[in-house]
N, C-alpha and C. Protein backbone atom coordinates (compact mmCIF):
# COMPACT_ATOMS: atom_id res chain seq x y z
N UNK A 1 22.85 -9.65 -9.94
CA UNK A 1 22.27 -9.04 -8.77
C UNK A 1 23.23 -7.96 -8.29
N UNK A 2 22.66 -6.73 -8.20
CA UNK A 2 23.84 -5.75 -7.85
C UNK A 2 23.75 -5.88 -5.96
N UNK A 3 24.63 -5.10 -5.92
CA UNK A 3 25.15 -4.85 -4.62
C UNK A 3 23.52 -4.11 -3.67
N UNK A 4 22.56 -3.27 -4.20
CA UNK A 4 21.52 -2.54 -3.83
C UNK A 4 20.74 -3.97 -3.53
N UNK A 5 20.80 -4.45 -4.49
CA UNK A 5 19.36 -5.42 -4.41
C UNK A 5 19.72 -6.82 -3.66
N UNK A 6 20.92 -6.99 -3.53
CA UNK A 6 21.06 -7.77 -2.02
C UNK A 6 21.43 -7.40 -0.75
N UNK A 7 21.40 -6.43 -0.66
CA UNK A 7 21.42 -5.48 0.67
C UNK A 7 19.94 -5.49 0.90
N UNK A 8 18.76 -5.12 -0.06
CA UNK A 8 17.83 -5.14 0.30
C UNK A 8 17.09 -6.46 0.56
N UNK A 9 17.46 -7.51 -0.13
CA UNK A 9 16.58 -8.32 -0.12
C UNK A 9 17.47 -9.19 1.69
N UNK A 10 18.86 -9.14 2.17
CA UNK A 10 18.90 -9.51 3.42
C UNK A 10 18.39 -8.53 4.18
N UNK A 11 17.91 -7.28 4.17
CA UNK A 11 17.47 -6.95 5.12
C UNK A 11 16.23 -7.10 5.29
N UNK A 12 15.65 -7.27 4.37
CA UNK A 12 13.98 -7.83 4.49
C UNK A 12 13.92 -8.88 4.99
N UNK A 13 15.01 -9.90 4.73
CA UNK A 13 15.04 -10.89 5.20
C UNK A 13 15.05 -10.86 7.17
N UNK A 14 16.26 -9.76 7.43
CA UNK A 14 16.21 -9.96 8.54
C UNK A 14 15.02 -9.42 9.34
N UNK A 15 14.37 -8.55 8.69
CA UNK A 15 13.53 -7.89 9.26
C UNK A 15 12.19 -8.42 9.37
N UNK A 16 11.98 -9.60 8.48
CA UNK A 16 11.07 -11.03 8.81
C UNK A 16 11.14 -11.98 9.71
N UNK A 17 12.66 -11.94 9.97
CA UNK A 17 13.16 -12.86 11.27
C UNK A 17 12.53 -11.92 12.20
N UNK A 18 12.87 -10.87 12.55
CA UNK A 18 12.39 -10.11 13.39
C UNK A 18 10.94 -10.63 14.01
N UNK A 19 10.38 -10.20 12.70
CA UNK A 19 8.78 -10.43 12.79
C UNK A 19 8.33 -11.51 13.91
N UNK A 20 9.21 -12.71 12.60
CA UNK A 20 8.57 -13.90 13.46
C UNK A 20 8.72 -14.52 14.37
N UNK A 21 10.00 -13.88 15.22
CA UNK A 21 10.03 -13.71 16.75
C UNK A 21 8.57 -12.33 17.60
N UNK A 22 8.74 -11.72 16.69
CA UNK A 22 7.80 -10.79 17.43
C UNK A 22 5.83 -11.94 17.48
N UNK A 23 6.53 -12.44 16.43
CA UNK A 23 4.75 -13.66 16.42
C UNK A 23 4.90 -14.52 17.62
N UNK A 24 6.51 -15.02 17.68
CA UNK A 24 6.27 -16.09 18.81
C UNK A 24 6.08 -15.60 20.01
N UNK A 25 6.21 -14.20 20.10
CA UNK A 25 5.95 -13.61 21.61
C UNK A 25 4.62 -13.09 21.61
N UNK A 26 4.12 -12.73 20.86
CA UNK A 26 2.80 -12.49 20.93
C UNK A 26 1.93 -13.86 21.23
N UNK A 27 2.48 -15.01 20.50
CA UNK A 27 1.48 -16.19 20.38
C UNK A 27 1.56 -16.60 22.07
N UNK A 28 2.87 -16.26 22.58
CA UNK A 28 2.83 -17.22 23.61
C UNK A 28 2.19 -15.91 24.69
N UNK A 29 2.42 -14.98 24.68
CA UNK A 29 1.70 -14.17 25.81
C UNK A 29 0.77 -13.38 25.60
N UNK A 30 -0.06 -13.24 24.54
CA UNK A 30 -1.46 -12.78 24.53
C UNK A 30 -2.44 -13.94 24.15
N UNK A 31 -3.26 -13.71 25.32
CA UNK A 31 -4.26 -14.67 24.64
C UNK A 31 -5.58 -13.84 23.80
N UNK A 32 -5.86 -14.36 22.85
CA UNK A 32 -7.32 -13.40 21.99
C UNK A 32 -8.36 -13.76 22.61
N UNK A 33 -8.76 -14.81 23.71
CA UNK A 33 -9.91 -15.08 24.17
C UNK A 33 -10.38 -13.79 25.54
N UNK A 34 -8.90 -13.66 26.11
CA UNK A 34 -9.03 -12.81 27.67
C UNK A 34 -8.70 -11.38 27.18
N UNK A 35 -7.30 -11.29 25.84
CA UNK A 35 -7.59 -9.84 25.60
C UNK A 35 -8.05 -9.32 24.89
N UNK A 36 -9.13 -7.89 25.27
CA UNK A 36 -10.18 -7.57 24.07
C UNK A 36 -9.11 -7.38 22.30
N UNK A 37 -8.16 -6.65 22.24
CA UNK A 37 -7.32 -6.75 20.94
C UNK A 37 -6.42 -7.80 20.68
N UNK A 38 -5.95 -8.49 21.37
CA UNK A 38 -5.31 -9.42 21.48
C UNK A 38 -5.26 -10.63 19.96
N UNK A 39 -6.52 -10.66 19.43
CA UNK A 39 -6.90 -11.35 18.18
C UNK A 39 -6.29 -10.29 16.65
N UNK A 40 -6.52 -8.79 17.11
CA UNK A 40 -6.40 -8.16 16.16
C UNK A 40 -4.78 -7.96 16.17
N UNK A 41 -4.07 -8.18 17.37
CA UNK A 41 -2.61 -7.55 17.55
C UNK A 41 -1.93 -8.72 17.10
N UNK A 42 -2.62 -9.72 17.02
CA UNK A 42 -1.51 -11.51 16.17
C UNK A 42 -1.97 -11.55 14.82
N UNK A 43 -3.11 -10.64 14.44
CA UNK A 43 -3.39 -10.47 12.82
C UNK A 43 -2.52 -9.97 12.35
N UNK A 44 -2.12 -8.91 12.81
CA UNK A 44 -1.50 -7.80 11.68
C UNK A 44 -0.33 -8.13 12.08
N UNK A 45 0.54 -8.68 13.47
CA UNK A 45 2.11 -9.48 13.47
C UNK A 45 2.02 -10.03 12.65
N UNK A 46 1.17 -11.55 11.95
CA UNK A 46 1.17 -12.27 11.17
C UNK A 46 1.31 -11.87 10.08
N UNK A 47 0.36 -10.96 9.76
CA UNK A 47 0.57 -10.75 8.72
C UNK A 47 1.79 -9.80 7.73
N UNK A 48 1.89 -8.90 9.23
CA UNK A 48 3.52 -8.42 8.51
C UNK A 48 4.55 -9.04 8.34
N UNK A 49 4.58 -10.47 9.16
CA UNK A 49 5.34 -11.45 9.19
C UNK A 49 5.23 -12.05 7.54
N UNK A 50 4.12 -12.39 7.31
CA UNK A 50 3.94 -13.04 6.44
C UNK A 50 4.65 -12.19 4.94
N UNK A 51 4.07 -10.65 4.85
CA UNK A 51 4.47 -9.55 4.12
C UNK A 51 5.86 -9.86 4.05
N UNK A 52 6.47 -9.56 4.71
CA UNK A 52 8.25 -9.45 4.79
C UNK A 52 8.69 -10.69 4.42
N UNK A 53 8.46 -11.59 4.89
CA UNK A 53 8.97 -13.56 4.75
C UNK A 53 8.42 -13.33 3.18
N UNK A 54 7.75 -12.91 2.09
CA UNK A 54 6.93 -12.62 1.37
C UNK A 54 7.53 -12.14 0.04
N UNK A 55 7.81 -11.16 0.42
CA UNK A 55 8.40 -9.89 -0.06
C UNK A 55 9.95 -10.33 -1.53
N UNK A 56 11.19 -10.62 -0.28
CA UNK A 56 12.40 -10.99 -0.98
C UNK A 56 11.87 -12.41 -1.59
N UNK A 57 11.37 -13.63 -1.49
CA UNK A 57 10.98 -14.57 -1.77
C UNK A 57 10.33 -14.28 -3.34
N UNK A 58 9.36 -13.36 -3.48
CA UNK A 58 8.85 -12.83 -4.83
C UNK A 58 10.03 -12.20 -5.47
N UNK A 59 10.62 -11.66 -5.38
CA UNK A 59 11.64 -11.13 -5.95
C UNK A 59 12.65 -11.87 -6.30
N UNK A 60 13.05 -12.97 -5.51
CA UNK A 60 14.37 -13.84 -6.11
C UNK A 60 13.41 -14.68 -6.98
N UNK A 61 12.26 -14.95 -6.58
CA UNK A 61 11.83 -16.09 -8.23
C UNK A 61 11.56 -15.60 -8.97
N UNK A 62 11.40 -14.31 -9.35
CA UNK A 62 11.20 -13.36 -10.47
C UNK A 62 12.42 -13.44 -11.15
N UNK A 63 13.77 -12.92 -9.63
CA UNK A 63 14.74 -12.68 -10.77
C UNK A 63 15.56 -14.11 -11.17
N UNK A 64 15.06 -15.48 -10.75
CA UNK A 64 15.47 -16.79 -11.22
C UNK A 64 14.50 -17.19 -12.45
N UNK A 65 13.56 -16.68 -12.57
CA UNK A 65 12.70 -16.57 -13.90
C UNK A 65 13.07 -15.86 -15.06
N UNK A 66 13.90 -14.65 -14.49
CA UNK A 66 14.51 -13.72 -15.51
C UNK A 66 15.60 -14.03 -16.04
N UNK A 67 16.36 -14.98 -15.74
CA UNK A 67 17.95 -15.55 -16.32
C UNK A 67 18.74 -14.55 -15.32
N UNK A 68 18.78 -14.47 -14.14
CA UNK A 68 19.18 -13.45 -13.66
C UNK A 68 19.32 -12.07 -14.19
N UNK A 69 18.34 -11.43 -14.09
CA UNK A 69 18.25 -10.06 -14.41
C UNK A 69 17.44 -9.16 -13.94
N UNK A 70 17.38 -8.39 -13.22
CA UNK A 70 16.63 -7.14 -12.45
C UNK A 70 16.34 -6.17 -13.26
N UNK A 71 14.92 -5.84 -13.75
CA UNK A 71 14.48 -5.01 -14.47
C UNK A 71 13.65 -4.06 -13.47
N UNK A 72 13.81 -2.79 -13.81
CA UNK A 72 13.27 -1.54 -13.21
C UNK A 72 11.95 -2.08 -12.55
N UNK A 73 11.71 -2.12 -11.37
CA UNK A 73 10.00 -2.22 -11.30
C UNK A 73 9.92 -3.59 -10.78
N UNK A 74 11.23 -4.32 -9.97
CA UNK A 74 10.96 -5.44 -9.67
C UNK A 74 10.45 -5.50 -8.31
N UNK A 75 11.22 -4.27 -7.91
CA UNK A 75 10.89 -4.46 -6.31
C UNK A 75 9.40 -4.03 -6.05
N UNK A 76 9.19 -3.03 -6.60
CA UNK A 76 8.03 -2.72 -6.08
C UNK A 76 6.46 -4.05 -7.01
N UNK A 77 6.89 -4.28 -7.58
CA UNK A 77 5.69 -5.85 -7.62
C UNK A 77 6.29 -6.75 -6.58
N UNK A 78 7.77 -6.74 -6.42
CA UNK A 78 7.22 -8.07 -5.08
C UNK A 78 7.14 -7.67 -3.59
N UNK A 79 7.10 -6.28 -3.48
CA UNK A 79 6.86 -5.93 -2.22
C UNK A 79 5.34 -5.58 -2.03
N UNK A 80 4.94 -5.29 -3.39
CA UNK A 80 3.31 -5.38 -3.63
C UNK A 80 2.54 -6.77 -3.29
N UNK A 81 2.89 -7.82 -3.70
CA UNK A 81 2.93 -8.76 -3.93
C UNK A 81 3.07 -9.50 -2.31
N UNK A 82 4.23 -9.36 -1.77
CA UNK A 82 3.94 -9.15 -0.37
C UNK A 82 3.43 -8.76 0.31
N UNK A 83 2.70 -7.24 0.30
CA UNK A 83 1.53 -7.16 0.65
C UNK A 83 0.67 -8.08 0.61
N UNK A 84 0.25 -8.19 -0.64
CA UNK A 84 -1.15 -8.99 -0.81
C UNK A 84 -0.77 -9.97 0.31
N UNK A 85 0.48 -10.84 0.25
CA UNK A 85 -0.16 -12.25 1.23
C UNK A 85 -0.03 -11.68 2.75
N UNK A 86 0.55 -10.68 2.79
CA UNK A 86 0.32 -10.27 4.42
C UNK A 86 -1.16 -9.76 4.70
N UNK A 87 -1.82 -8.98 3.64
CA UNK A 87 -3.15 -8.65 4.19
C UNK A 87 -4.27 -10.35 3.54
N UNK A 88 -3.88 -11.15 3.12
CA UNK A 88 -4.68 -12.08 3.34
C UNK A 88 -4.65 -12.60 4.04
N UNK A 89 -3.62 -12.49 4.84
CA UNK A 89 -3.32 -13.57 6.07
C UNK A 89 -3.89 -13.17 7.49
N UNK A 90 -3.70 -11.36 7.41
CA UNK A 90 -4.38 -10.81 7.83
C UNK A 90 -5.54 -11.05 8.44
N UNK A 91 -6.28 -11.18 7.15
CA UNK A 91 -7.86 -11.25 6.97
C UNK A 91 -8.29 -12.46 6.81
N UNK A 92 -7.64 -13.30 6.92
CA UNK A 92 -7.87 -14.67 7.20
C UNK A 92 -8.12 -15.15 8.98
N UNK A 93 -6.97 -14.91 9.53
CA UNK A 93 -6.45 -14.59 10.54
C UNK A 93 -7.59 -14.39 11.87
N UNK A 94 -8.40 -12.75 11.20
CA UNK A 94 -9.59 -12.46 11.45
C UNK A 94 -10.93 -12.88 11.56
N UNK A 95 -10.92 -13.04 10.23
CA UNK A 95 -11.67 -14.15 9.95
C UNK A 95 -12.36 -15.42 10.64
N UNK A 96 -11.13 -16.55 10.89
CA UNK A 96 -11.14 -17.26 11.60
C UNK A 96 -11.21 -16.79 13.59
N UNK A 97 -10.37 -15.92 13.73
CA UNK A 97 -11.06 -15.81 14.79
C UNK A 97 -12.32 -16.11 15.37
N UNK A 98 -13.13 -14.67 14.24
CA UNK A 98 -14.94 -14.52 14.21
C UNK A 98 -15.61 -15.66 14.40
N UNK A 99 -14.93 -16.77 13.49
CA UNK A 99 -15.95 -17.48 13.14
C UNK A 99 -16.38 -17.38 11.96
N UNK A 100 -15.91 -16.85 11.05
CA UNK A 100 -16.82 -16.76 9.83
C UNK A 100 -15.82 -17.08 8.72
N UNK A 101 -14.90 -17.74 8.84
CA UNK A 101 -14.24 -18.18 7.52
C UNK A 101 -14.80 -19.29 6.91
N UNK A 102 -14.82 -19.29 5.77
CA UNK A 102 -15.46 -20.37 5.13
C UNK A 102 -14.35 -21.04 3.89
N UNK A 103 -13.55 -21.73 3.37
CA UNK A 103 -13.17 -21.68 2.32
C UNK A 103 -13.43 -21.42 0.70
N UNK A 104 -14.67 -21.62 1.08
CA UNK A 104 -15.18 -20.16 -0.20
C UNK A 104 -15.00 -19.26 0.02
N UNK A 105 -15.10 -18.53 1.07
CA UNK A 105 -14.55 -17.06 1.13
C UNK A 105 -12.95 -16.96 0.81
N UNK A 106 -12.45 -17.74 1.47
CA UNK A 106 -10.67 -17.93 1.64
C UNK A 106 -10.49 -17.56 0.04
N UNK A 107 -11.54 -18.65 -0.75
CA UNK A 107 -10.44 -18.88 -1.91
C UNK A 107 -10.91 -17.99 -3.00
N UNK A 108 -12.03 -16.85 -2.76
CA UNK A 108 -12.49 -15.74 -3.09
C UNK A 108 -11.69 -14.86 -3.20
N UNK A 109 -11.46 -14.55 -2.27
CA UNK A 109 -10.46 -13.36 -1.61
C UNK A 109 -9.21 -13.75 -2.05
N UNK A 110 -8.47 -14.66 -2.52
CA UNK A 110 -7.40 -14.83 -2.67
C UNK A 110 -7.30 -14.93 -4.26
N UNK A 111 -8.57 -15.27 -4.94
CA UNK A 111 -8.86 -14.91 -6.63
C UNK A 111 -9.15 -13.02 -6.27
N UNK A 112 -9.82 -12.59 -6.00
CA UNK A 112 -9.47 -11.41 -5.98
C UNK A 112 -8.67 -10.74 -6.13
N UNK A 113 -7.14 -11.23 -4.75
CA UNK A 113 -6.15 -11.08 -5.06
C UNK A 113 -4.90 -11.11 -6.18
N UNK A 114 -5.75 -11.95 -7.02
CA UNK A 114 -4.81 -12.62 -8.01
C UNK A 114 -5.04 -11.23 -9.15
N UNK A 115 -6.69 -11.06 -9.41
CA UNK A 115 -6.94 -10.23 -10.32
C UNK A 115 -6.07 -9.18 -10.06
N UNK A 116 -6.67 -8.54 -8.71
CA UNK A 116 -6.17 -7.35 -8.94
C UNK A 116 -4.36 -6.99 -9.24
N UNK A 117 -3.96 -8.19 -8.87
CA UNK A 117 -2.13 -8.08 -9.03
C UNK A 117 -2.21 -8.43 -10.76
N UNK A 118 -2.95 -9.28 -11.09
CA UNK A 118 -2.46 -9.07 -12.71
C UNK A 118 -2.93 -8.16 -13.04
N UNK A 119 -3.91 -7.25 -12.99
CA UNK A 119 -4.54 -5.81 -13.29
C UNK A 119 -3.38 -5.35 -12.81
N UNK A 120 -2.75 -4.91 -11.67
CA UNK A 120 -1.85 -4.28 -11.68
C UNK A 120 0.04 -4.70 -12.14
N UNK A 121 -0.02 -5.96 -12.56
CA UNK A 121 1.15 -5.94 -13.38
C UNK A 121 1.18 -5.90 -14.33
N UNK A 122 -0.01 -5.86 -15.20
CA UNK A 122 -0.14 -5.85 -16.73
C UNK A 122 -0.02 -4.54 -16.83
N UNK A 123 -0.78 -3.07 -15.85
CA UNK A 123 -1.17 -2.49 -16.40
C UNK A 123 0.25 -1.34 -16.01
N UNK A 124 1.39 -2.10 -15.99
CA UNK A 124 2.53 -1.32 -15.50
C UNK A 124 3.32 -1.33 -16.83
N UNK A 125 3.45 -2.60 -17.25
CA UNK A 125 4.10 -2.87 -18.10
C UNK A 125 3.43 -2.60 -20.37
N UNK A 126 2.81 -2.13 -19.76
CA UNK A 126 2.25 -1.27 -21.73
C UNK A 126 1.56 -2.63 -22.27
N UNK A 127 1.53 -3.75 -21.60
CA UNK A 127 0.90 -4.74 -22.47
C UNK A 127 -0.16 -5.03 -22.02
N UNK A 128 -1.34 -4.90 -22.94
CA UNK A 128 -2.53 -4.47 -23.32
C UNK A 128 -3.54 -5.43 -23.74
């Protein structure tokens, strides 16, 4: 692990701590029932929360899968990768608010997710 890639991965780290203080203040002083955004403003905390907490986590089991070794192109699949679970959580999040989550949908959307990340890690790496 060089010196770059643990600089980055504690600051993601800290910057998830961040987050999930910024969740506990949202959880405890907005309510989504009294404020009209209030539902949408603990989605997307969450879910960036989730993104970042997300993020370095994909990346160290990659590179504990790799025999320790960081190959070009790691960060950006697990910050991709982090994405994905921040916007499912997102949209889960939402979801449930509405009323309309179903766990068929949940576990739809989250095969979705799966495709499109092996579509996009296969189609990085030349193997075909």
């Amino acid at each position: 692990m060089t010196r770059r890639d643990r600089r980055l991965s504690l600051l993601l780290f800290a910057a998830a701590a961040a987050a999930w203080v910024i969740v506990a203040v949202v959880g405890v002083n907005v309510d989504p029932v009294e404020t009209p955004g209030g539902g949408y403003i603990g989605a997307a905390v969450l879910g960036i929360a989730a993104a970042l907490t997300g993020a370095p986590l994909f990346w160290l089991g990659w590179f504990a899968k790799q025999r320790r070794i960081a190959y070009r192109g790691d960060w950006q699949r697990a910050l991709r990768r982090g994405g994905w679970v921040g916007l499912l959580v997102a949209v889960f999040v939402l979801m449930r608010l509405n009323g309309v989550f179903q766990p068929e949908i949940g576990l739809f959307l989250v095969a979705l997710a799966l495709v499109a990340e092996v579509t996009l890690s296969s189609a990085g790496t030349g193997r075909r």
